[in-house]
C-alpha atoms as a PDB file:
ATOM      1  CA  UNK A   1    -168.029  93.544 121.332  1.00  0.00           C
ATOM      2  CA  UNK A   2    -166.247  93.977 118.272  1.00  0.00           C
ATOM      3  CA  UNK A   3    -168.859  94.234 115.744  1.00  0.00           C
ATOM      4  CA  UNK A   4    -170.454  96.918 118.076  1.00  0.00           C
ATOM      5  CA  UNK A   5    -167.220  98.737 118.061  1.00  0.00           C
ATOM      6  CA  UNK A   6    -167.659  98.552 114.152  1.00  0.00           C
ATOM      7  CA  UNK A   7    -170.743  99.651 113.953  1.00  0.00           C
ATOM      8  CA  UNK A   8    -169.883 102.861 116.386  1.00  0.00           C
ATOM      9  CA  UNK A   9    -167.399 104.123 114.163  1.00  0.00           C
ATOM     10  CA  UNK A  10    -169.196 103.763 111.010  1.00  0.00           C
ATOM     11  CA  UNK A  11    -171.916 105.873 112.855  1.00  0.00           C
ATOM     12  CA  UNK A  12    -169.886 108.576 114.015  1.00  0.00           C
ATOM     13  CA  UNK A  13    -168.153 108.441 110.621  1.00  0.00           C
ATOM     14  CA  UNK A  14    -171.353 109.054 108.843  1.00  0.00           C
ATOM     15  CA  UNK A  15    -173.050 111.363 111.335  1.00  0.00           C
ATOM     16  CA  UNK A  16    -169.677 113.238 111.235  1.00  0.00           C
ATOM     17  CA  UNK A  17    -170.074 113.776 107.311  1.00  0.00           C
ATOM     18  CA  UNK A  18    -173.537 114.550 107.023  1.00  0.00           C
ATOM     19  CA  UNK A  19    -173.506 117.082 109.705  1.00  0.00           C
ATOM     20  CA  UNK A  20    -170.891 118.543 108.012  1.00  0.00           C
ATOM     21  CA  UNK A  21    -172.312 119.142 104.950  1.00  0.00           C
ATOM     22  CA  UNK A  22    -169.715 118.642 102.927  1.00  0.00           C
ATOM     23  CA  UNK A  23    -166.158 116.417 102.857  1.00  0.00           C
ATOM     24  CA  UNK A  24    -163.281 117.889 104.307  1.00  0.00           C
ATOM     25  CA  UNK A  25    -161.093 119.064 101.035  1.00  0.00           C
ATOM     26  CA  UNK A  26    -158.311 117.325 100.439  1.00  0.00           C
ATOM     27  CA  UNK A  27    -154.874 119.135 100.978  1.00  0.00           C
ATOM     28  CA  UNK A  28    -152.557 120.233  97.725  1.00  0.00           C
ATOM     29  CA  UNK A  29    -149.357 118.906  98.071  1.00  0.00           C
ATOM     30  CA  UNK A  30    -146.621 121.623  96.878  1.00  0.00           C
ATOM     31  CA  UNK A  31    -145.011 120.472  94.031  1.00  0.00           C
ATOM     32  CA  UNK A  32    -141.547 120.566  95.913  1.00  0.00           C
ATOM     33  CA  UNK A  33    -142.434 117.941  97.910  1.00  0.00           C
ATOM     34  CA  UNK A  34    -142.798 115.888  95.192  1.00  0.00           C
ATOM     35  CA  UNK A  35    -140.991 117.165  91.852  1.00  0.00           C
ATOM     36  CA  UNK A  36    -137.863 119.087  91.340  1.00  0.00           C
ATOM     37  CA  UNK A  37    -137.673 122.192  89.846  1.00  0.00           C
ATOM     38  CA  UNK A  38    -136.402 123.059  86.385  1.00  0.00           C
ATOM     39  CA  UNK A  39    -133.116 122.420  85.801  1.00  0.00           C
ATOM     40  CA  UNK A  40    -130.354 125.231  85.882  1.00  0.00           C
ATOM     41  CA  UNK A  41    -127.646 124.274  83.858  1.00  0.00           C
ATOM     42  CA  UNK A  42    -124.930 127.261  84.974  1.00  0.00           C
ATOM     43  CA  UNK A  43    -126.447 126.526  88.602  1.00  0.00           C
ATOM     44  CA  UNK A  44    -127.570 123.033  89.532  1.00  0.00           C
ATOM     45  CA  UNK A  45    -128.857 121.702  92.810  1.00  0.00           C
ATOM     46  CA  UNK A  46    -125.895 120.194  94.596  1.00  0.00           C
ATOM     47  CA  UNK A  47    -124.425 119.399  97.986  1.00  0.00           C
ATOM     48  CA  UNK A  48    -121.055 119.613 100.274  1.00  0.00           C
ATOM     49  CA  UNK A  49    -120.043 118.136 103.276  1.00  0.00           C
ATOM     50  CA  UNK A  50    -118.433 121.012 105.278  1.00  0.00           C
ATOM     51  CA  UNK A  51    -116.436 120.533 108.515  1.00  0.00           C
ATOM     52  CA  UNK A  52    -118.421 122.588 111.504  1.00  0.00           C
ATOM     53  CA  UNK A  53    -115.746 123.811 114.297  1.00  0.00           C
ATOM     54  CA  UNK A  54    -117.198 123.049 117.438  1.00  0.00           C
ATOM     55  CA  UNK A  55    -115.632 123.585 120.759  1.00  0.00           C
ATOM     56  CA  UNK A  56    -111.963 121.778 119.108  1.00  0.00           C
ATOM     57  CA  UNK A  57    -113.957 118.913 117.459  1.00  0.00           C
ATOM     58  CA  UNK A  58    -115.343 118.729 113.795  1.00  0.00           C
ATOM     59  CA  UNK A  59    -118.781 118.419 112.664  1.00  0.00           C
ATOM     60  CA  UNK A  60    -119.821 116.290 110.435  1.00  0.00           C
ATOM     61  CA  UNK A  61    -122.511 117.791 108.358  1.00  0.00           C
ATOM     62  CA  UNK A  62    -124.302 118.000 105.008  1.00  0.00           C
ATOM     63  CA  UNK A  63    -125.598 121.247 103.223  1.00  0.00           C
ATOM     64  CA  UNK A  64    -128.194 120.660 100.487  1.00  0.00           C
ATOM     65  CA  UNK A  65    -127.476 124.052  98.102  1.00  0.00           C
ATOM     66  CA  UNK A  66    -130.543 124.833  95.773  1.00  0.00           C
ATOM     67  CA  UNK A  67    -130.664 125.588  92.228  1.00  0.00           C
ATOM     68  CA  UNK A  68    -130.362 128.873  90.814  1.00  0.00           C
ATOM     69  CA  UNK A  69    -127.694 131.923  91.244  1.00  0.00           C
ATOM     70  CA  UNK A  70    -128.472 132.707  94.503  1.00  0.00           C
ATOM     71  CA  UNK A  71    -128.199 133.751  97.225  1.00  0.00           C
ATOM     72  CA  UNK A  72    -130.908 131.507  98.435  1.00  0.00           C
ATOM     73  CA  UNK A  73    -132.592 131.630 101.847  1.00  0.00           C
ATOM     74  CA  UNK A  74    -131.275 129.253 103.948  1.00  0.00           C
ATOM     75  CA  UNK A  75    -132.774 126.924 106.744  1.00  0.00           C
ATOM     76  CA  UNK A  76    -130.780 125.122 110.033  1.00  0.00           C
ATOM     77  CA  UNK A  77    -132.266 121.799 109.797  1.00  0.00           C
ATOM     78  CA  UNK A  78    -131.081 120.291 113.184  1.00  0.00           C
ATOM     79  CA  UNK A  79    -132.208 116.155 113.791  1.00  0.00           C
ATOM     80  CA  UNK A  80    -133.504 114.808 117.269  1.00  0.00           C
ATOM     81  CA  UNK A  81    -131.545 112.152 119.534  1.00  0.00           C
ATOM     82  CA  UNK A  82    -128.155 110.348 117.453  1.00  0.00           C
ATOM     83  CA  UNK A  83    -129.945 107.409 115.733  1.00  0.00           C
ATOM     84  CA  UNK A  84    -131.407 106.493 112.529  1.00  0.00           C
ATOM     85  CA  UNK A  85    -134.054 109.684 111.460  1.00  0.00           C
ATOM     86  CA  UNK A  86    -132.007 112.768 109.997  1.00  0.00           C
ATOM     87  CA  UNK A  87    -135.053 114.288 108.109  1.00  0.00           C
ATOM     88  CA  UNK A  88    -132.724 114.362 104.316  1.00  0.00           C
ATOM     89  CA  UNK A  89    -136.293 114.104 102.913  1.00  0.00           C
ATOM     90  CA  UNK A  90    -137.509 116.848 104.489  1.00  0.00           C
ATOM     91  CA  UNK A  91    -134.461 118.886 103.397  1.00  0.00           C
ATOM     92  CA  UNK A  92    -134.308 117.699  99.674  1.00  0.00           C
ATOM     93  CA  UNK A  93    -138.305 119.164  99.489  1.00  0.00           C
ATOM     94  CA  UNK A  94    -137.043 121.981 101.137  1.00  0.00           C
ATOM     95  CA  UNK A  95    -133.769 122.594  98.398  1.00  0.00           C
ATOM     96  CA  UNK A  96    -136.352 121.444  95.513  1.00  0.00           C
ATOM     97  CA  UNK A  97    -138.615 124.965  97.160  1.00  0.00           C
ATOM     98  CA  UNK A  98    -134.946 127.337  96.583  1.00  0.00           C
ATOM     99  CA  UNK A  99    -133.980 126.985  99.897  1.00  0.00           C
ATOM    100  CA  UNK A 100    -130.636 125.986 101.489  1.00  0.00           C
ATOM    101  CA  UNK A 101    -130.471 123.513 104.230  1.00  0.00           C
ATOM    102  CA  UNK A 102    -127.956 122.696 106.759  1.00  0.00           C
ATOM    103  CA  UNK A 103    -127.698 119.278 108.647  1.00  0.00           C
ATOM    104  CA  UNK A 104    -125.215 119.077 111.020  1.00  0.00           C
ATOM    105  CA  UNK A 105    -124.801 116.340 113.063  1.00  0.00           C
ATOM    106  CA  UNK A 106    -123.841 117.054 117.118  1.00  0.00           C
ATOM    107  CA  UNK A 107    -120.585 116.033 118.371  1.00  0.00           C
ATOM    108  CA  UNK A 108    -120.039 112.280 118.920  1.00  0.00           C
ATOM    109  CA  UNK A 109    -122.878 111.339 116.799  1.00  0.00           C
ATOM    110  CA  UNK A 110    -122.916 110.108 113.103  1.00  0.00           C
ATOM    111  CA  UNK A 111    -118.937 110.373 112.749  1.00  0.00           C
ATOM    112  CA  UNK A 112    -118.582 113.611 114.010  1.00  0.00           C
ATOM    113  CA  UNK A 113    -115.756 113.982 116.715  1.00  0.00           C
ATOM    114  CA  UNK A 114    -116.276 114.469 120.069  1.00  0.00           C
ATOM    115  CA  UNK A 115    -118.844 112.945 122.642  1.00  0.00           C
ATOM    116  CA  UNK A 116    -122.517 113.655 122.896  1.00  0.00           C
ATOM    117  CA  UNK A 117    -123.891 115.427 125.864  1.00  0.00           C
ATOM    118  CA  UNK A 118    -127.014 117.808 125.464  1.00  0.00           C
ATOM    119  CA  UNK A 119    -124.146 120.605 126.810  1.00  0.00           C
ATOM    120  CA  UNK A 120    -122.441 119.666 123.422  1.00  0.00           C
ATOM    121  CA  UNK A 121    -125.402 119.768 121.107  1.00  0.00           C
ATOM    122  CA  UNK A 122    -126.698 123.491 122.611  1.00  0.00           C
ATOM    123  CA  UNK A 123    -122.958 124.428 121.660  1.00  0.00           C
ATOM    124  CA  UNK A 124    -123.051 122.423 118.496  1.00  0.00           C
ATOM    125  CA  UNK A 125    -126.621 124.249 116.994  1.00  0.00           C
ATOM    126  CA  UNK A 126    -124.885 127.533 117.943  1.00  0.00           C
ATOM    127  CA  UNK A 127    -121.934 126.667 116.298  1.00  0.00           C
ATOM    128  CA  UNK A 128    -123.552 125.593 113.290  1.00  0.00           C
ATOM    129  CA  UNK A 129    -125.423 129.430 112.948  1.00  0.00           C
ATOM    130  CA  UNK A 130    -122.270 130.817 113.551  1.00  0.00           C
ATOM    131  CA  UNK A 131    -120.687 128.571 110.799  1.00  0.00           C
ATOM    132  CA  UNK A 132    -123.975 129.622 108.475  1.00  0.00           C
ATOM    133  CA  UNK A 133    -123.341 133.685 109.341  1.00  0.00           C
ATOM    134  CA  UNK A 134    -119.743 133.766 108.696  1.00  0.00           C
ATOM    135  CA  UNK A 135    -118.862 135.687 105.589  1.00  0.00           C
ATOM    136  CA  UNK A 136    -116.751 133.242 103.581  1.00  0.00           C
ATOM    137  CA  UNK A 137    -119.608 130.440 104.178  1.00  0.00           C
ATOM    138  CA  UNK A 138    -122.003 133.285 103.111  1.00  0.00           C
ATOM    139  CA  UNK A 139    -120.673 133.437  99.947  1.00  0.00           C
ATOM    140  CA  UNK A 140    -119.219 130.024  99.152  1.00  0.00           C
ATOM    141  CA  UNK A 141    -122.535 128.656  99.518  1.00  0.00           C
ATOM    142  CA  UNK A 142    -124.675 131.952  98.194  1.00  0.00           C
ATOM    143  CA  UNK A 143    -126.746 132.582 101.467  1.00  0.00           C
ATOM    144  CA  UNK A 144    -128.888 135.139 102.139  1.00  0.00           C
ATOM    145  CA  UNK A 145    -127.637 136.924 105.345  1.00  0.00           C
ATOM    146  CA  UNK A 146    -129.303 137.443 107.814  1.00  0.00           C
ATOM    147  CA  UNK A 147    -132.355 135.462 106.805  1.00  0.00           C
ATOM    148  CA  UNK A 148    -131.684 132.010 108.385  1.00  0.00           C
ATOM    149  CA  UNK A 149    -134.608 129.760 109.759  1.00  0.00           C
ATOM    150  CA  UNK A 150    -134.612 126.606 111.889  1.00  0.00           C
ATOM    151  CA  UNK A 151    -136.467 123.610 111.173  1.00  0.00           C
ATOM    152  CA  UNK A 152    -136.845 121.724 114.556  1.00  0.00           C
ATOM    153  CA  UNK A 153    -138.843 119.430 116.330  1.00  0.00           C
ATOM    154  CA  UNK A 154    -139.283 118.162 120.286  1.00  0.00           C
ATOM    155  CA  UNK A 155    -135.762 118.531 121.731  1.00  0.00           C
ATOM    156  CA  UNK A 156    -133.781 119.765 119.267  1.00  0.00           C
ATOM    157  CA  UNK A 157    -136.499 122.508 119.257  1.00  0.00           C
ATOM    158  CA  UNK A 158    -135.399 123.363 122.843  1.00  0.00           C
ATOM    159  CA  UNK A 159    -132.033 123.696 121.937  1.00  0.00           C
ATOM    160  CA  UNK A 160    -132.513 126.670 119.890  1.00  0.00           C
ATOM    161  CA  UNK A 161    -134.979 127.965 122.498  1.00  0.00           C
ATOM    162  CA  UNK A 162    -132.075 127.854 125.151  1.00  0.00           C
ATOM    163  CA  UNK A 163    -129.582 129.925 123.210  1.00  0.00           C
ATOM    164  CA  UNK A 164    -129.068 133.052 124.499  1.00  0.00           C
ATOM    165  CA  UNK A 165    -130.991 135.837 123.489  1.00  0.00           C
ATOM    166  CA  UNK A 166    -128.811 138.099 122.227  1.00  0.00           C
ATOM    167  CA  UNK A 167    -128.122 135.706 119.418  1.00  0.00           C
ATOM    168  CA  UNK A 168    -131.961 135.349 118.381  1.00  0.00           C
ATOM    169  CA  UNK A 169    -132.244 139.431 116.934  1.00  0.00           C
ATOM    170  CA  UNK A 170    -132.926 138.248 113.316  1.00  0.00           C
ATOM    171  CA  UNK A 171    -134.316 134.821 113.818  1.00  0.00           C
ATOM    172  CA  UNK A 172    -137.195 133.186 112.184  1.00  0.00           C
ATOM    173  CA  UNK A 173    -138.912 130.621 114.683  1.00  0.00           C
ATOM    174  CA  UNK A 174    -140.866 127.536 112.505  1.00  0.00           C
END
């Protein structure tokens, strides 16, 4: 049974490419996903740890601030479920491309204070773009205001989905 499972795949794989005509191209990979830019000595790449108010507890959270003067476009990273993924490789390519990135971590998860509840983390994410719009955090971390996108996947996807509308005028949905 095996070897005739074997023998149907190589089949399809070859009757696949030459009905095709040709091999599917392989994709480029941008080069921030895989190099960092050049250097900017009077305006490196860095990061800061700001403190997100939330409802009377602190976020914990991390904001990857790209190279160059700025103000940079900026994107609202937000991770699934509290446990081990938090997508920091996804946000350094991002930084390495001259955008910000924001990962802040919901109440009661990854030392931030408070308890989880998916209440909490609709409050948190809105929190967190309220934190990003505010005029001192504008500046202090050279944002481009109002241009602010979300990077989201699954649930914490629907979070941002379920804010209310009025807060979604100049949005960017990815």
């Amino acid at each position: 049974m095996r070897t005739l499972l074997q023998f149907a795949s190589i089949f399809l794989g070859l009757s696949l490419y030459c009905f095709s005509g040709q091999l599917v191209a392989a994709q480029t990979v941008p080069d921030a996903v895989v190099s960092d830019p050049p250097a900017d000595p009077a305006y490196p790449a860095t990061m800061a740890w700001p403190d997100i108010p939330s409802h009377g507890a602190k976020l914990y959270s991390v904001i990857y601030i790209a190279s160059g003067a700025g103000p940079h476009p900026t994107v609202l990273m937000l991770h699934g479920f509290p446990g081990n993924g938090k997508n920091f490789d996804l946000a350094y390519s991002i930084r390495r491309a001259g955008w910000n990135v924001l990962v802040p971590f919901y109440r009661g998860a990854w030392g931030s204070g408070g308890t989880f509840s998916f209440t909490h983390a609709l409050e948190d994410a809105q929190s967190s773009i309220d934190f990003l719009r505010a005029p001192e955090n504008v500046k202090k971390f050279a944002l481009i205001r109002p241009e602010l996108s979300w990077s989201a996947t699954a649930w914490e996807g629907l979070l941002l989905r379920m804010r209310p509308r009025t807060n979604r005028r100049s949005s960017q949905w990815h």
